[in-house]
Protein backbone atom coordinates (compact mmCIF):
# COMPACT_ATOMS: atom_id res chain seq x y z
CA UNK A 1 0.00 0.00 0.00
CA UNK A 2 1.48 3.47 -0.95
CA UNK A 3 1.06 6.08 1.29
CA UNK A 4 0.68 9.95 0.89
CA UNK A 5 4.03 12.38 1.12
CA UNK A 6 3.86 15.14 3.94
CA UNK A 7 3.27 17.31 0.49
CA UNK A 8 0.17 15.62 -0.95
CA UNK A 9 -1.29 15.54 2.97
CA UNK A 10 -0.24 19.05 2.99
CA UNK A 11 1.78 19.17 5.89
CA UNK A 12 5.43 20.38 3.73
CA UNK A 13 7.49 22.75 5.82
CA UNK A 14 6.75 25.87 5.45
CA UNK A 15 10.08 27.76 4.16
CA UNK A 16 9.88 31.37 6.32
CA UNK A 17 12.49 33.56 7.41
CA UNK A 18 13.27 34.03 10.83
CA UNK A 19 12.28 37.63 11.25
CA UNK A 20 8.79 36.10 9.81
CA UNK A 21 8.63 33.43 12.39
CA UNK A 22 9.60 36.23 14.98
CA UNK A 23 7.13 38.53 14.01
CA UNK A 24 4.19 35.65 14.33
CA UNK A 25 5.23 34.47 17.89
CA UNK A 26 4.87 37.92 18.89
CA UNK A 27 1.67 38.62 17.18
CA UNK A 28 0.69 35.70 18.77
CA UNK A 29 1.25 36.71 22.12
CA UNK A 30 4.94 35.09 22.50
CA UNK A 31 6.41 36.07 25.61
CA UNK A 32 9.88 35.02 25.16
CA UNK A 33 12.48 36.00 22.17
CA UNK A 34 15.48 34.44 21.05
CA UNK A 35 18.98 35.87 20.98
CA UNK A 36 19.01 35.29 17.12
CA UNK A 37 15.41 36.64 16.73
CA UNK A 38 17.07 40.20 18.58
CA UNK A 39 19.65 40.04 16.32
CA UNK A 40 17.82 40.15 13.25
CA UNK A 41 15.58 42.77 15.12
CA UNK A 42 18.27 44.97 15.94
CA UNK A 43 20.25 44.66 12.44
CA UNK A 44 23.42 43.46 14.40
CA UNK A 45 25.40 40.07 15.27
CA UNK A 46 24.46 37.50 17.89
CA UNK A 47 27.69 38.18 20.02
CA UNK A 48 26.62 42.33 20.15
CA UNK A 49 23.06 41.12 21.29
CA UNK A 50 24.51 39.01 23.91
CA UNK A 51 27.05 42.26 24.90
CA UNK A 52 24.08 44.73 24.80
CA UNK A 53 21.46 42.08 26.73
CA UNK A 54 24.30 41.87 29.52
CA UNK A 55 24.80 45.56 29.92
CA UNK A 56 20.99 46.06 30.07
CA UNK A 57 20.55 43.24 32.24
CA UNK A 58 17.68 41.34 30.50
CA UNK A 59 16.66 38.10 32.09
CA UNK A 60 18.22 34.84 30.10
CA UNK A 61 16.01 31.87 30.13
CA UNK A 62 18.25 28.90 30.17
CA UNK A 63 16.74 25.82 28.70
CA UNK A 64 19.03 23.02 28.96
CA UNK A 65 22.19 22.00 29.82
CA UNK A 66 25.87 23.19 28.84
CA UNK A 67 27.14 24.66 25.42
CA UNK A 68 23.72 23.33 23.56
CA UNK A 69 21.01 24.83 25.78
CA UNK A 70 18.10 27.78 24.29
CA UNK A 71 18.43 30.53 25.73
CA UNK A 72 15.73 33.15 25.65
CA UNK A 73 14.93 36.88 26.77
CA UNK A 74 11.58 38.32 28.06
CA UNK A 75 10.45 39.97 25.25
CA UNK A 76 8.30 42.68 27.58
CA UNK A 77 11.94 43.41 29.17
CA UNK A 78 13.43 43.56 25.89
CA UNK A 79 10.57 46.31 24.58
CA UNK A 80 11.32 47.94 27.80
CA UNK A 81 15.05 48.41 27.08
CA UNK A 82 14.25 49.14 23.52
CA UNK A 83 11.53 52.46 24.54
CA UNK A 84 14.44 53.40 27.35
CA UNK A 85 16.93 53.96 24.54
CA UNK A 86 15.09 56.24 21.79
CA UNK A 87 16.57 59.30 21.39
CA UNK A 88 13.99 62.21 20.71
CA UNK A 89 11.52 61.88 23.15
């Protein structure tokens, strides 16, 4: 008996950028971002996100153990940094 690809059944991976992927967890309410979701927000490399998000002192969420484990920042902290550094107000 042949069965149906992922394709035919509709269920192919869907081929979106990051920034698009970021942009629909927050949308949908997401409360955490990534450090390479903040880069691609901030138009700047993962290793300056990780210098900035120490000097502001965002909250890491560690998920895991040792050199592979997610880490994620509070995205309401990380729109509060982001308001507390425009200029022109």
């Amino acid at each position: 008996m042949k069965t149906a690809t992922n394709e035919a059944k509709g269920l192919a991976r869907a081929t979106t950028s990051p920034a698009d992927r970021s942009r629909k967890v927050q949308e949908n309410g997401g409360a955490y971002i990534s450090p390479r979701e903040l880069a691609i927000r901030w138009c700047c490399s993962r290793s300056s996100v990780d210098r900035i998000a120490a000097r502001a002192s965002l909250t890491r969420l560690c998920l895991g153990d040792g050199a592979n484990g997610i880490i994620r920042y509070v995205l309401k902290e990380v729109e509060n940094y982001e308001r507390s550094r425009m200029l022109g107000r």
